[in-house]
PDB file of N, CA and C in Angstrom:
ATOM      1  N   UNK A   1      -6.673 -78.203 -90.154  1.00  0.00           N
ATOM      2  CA  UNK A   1      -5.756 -78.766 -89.163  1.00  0.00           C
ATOM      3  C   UNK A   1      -6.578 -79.581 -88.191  1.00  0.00           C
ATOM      4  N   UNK A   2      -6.062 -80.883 -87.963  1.00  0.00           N
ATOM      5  CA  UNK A   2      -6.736 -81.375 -87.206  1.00  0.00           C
ATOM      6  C   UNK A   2      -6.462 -81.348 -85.637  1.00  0.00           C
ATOM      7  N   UNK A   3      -7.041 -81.564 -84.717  1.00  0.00           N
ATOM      8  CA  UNK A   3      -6.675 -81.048 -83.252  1.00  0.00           C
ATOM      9  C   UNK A   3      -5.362 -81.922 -82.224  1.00  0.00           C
ATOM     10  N   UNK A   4      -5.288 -82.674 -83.202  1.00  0.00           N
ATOM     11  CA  UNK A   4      -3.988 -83.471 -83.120  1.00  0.00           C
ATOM     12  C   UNK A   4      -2.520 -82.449 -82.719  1.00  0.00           C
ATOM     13  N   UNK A   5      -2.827 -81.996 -84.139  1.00  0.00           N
ATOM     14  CA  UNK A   5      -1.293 -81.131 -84.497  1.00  0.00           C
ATOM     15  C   UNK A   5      -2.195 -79.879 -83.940  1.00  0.00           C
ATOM     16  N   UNK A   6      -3.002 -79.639 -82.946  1.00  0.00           N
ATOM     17  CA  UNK A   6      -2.975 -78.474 -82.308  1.00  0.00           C
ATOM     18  C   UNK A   6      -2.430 -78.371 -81.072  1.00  0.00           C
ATOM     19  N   UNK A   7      -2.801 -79.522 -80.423  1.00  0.00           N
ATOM     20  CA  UNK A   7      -1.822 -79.907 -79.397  1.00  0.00           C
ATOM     21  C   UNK A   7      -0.024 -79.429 -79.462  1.00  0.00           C
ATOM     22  N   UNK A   8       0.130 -80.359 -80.554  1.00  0.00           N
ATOM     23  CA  UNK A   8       1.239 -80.230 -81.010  1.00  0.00           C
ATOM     24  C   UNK A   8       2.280 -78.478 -81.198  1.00  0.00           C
ATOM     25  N   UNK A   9       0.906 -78.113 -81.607  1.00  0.00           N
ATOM     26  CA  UNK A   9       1.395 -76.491 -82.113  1.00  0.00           C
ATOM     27  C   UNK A   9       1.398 -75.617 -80.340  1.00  0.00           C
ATOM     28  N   UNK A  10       0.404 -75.892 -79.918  1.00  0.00           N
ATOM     29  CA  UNK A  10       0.488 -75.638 -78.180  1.00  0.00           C
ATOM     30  C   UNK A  10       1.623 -75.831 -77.968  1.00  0.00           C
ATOM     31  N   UNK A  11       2.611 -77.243 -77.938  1.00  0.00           N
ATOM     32  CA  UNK A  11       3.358 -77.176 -76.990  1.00  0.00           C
ATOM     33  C   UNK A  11       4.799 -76.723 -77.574  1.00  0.00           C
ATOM     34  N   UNK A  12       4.820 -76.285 -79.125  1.00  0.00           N
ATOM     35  CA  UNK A  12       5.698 -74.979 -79.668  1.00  0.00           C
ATOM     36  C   UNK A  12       5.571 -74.106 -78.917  1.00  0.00           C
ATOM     37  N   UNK A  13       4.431 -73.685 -78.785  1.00  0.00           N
ATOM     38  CA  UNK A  13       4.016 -72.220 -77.779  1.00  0.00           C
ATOM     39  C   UNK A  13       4.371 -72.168 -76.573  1.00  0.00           C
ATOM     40  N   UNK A  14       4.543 -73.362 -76.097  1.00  0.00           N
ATOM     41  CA  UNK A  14       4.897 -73.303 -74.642  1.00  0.00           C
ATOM     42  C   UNK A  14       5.692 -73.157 -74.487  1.00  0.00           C
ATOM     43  N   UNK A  15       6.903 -74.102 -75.226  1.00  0.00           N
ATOM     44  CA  UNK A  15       8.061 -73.743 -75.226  1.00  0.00           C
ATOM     45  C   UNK A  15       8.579 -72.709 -75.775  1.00  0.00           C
ATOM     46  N   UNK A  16       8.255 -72.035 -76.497  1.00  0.00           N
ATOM     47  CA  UNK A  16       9.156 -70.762 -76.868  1.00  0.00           C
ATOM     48  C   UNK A  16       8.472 -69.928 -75.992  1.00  0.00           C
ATOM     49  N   UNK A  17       7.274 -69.501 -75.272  1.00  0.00           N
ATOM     50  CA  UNK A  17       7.242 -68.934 -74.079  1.00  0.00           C
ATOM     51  C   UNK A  17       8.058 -69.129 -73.013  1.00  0.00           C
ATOM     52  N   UNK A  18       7.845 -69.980 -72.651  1.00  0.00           N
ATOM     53  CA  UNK A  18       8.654 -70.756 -71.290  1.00  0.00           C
ATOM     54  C   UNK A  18      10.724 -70.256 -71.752  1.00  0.00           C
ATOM     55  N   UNK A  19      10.799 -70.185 -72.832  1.00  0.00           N
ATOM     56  CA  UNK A  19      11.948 -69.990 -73.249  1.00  0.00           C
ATOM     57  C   UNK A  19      12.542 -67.941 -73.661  1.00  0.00           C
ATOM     58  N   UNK A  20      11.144 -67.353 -73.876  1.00  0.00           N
ATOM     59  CA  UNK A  20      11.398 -66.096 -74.281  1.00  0.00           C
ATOM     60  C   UNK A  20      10.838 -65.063 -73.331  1.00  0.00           C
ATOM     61  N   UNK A  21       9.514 -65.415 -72.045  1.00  0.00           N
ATOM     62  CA  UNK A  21       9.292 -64.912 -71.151  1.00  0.00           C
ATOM     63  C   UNK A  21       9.411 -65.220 -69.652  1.00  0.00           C
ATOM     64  N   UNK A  22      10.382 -64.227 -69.324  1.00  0.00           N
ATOM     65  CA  UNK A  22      10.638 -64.924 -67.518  1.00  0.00           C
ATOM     66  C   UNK A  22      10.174 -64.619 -67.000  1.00  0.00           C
ATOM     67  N   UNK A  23       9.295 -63.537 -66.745  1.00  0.00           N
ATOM     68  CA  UNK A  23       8.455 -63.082 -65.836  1.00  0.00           C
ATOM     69  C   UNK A  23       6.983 -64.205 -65.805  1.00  0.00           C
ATOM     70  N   UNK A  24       7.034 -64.777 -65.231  1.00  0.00           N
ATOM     71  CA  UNK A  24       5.782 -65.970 -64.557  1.00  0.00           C
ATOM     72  C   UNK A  24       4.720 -65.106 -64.763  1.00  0.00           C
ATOM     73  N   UNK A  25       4.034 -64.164 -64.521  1.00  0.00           N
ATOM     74  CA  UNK A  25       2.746 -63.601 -64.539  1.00  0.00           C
ATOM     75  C   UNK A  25       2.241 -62.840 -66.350  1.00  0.00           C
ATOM     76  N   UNK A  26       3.324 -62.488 -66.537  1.00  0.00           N
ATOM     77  CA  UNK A  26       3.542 -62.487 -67.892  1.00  0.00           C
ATOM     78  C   UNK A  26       2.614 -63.652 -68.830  1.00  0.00           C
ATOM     79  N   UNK A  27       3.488 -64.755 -68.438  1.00  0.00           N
ATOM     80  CA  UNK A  27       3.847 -66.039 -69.014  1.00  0.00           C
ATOM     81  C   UNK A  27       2.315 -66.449 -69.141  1.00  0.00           C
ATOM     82  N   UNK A  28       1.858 -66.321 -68.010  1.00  0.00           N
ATOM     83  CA  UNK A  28       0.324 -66.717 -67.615  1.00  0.00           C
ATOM     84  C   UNK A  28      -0.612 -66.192 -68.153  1.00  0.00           C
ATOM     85  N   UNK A  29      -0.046 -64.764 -68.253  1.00  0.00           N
ATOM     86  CA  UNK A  29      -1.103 -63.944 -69.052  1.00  0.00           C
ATOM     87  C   UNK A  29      -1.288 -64.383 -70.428  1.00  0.00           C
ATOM     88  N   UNK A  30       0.163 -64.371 -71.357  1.00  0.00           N
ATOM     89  CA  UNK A  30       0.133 -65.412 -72.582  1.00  0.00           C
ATOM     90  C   UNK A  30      -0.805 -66.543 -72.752  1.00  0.00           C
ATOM     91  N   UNK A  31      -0.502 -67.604 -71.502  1.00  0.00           N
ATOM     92  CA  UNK A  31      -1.206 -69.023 -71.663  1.00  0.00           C
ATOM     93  C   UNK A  31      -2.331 -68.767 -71.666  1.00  0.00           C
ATOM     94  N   UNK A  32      -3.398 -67.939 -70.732  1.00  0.00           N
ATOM     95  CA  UNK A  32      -4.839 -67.168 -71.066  1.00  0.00           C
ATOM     96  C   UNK A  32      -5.252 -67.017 -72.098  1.00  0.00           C
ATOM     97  N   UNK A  33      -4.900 -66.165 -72.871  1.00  0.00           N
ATOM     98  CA  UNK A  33      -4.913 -65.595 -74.186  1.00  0.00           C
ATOM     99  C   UNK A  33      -5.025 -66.973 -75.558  1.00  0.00           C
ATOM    100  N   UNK A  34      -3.939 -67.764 -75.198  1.00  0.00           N
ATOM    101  CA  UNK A  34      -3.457 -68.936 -75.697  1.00  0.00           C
ATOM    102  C   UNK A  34      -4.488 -69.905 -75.689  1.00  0.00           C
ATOM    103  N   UNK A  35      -5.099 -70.310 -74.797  1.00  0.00           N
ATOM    104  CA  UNK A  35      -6.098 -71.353 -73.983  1.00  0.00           C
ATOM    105  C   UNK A  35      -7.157 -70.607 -74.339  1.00  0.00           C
ATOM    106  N   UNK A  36      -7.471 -69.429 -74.697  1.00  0.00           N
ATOM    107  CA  UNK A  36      -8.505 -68.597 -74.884  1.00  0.00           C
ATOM    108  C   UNK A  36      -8.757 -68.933 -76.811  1.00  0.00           C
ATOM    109  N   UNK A  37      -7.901 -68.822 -77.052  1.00  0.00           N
ATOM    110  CA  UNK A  37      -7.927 -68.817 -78.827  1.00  0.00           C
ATOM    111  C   UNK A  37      -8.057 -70.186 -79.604  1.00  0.00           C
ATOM    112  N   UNK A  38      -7.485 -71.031 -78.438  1.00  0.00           N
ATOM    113  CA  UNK A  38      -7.416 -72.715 -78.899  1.00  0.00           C
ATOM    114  C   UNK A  38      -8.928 -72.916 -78.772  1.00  0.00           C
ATOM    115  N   UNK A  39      -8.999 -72.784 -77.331  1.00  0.00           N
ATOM    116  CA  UNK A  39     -10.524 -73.050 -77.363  1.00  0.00           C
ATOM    117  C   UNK A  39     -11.698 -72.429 -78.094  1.00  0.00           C
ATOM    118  N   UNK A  40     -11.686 -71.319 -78.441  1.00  0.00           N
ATOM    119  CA  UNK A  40     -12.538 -70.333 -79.592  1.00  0.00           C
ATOM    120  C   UNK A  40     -11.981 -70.991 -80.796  1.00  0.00           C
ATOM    121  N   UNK A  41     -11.448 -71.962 -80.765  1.00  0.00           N
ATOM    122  CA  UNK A  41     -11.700 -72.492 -82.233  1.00  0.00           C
ATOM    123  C   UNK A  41     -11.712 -74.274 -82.001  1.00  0.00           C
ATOM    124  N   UNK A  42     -12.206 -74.387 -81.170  1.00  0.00           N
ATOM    125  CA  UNK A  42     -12.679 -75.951 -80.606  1.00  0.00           C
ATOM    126  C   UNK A  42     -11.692 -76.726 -80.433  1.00  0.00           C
ATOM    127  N   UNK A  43     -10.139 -76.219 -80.063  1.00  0.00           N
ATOM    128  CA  UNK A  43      -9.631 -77.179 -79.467  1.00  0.00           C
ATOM    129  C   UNK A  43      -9.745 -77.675 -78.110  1.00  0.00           C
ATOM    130  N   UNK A  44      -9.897 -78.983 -77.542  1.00  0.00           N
ATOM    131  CA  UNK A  44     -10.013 -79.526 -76.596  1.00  0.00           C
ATOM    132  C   UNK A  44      -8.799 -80.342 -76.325  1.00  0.00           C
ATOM    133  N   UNK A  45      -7.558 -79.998 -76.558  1.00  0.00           N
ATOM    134  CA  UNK A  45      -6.733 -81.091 -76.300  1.00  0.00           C
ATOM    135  C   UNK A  45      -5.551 -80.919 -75.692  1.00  0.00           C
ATOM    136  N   UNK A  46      -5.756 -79.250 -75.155  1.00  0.00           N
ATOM    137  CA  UNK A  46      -4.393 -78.887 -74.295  1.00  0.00           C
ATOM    138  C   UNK A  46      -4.209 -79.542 -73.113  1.00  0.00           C
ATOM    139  N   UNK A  47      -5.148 -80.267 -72.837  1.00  0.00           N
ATOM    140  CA  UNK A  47      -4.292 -80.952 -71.455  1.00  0.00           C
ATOM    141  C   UNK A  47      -3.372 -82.136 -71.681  1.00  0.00           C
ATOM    142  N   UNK A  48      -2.906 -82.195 -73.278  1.00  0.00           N
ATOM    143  CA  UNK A  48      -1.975 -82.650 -73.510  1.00  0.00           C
ATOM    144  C   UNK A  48      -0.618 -82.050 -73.334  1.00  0.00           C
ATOM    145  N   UNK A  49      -0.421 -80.704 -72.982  1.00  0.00           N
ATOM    146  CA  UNK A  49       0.459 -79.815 -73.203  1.00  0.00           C
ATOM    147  C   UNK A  49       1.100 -80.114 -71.557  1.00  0.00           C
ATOM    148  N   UNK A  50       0.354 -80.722 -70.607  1.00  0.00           N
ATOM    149  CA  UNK A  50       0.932 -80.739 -69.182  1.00  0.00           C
ATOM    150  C   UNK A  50       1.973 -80.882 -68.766  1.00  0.00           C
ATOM    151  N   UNK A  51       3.200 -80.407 -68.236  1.00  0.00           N
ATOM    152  CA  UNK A  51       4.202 -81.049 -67.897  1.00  0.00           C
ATOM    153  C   UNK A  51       5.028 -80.502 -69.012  1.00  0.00           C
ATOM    154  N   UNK A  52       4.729 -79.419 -69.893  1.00  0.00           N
ATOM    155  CA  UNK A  52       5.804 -79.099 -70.722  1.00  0.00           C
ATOM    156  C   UNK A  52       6.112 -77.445 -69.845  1.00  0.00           C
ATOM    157  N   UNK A  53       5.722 -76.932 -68.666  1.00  0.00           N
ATOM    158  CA  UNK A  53       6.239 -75.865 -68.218  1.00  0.00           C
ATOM    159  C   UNK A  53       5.092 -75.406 -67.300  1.00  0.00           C
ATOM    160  N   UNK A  54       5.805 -75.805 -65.564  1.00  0.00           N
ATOM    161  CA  UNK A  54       5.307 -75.508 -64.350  1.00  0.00           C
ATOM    162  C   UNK A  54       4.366 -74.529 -64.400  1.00  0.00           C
ATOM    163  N   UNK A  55       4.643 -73.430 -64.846  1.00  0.00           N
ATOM    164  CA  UNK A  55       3.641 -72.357 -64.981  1.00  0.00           C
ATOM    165  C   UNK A  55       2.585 -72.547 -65.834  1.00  0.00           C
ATOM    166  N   UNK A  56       2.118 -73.494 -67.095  1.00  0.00           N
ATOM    167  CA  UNK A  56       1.179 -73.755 -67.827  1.00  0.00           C
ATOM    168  C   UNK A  56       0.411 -74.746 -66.717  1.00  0.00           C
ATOM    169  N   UNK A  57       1.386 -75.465 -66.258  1.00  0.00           N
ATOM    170  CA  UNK A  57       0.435 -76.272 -65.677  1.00  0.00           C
ATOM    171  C   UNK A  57      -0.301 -75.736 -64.618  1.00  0.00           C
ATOM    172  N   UNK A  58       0.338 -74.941 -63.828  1.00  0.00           N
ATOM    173  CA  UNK A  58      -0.227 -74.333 -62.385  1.00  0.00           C
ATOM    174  C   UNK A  58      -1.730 -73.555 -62.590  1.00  0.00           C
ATOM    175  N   UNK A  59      -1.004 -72.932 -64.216  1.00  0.00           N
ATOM    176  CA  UNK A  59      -2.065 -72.176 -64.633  1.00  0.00           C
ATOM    177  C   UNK A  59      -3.201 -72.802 -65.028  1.00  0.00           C
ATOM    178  N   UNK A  60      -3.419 -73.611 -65.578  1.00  0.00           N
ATOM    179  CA  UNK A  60      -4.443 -75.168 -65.881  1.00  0.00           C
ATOM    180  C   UNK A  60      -5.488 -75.508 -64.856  1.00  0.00           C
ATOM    181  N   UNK A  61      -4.351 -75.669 -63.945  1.00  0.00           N
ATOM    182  CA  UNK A  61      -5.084 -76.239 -62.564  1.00  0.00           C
ATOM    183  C   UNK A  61      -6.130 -75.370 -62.155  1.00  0.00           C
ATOM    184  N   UNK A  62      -5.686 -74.227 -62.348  1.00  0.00           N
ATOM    185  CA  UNK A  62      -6.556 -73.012 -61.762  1.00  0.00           C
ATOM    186  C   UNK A  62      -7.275 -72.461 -62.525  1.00  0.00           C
ATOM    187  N   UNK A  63      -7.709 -72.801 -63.935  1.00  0.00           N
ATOM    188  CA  UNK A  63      -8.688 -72.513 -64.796  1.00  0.00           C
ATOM    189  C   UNK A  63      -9.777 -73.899 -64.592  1.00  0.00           C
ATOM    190  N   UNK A  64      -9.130 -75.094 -64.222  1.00  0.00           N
ATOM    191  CA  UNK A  64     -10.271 -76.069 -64.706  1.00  0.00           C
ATOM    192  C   UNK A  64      -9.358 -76.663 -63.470  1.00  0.00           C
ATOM    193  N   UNK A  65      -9.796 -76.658 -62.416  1.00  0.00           N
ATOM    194  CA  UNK A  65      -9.453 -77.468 -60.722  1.00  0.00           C
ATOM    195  C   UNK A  65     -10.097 -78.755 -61.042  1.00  0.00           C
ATOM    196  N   UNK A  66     -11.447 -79.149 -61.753  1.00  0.00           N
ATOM    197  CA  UNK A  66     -11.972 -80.728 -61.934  1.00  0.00           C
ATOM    198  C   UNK A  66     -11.232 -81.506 -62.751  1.00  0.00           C
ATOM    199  N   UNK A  67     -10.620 -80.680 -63.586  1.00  0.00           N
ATOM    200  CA  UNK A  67      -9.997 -81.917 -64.577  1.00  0.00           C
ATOM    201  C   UNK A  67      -8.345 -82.119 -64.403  1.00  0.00           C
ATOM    202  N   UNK A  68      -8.233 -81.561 -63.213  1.00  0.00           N
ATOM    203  CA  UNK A  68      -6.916 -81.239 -62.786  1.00  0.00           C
ATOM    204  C   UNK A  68      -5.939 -82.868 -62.523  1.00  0.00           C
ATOM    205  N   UNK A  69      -5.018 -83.305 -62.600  1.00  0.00           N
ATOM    206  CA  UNK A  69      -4.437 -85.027 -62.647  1.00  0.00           C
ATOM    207  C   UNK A  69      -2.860 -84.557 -62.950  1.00  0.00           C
ATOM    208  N   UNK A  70      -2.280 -84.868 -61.964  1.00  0.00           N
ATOM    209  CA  UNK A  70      -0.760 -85.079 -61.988  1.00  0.00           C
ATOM    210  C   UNK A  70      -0.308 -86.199 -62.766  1.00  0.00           C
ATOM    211  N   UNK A  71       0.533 -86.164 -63.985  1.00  0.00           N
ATOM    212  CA  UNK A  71       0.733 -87.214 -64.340  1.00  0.00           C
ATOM    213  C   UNK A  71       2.536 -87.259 -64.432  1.00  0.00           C
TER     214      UNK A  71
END
């Protein structure tokens, strides 16, 4: 798989999180885990995922504050 369609597969994940867990701290804990496994296998391309659910992003910001960009 190339890191293209990992992106891609991220922002499945987001959304059916964002869609199956309401509890926000929860949610976060997921995206951790999530952002944890992408990256242990060299994806670099979730900051494509931005803007698909407030809480991924908030959570983003606060793992990596330098690469942080409102778009």
């Amino acid at each position: 798989m190339g890191w293209g369609s990992g992106s891609r597969l991220a922002m499945r994940l987001i959304k059916a999180a964002k869609e199956t867990i309401s509890n926000e701290e929860e949610r976060v804990n997921f995206y951790d885990e999530m952002i944890d496994a992408f990256e242990d296998a060299d994806c670099d391309t979730l900051d494509e995922c931005l803007g698909d659910d407030p809480v991924f992003d908030k959570h983003w910001e606060t793992r990596y504050p330098d690469d942080w960009s409102e778009e």
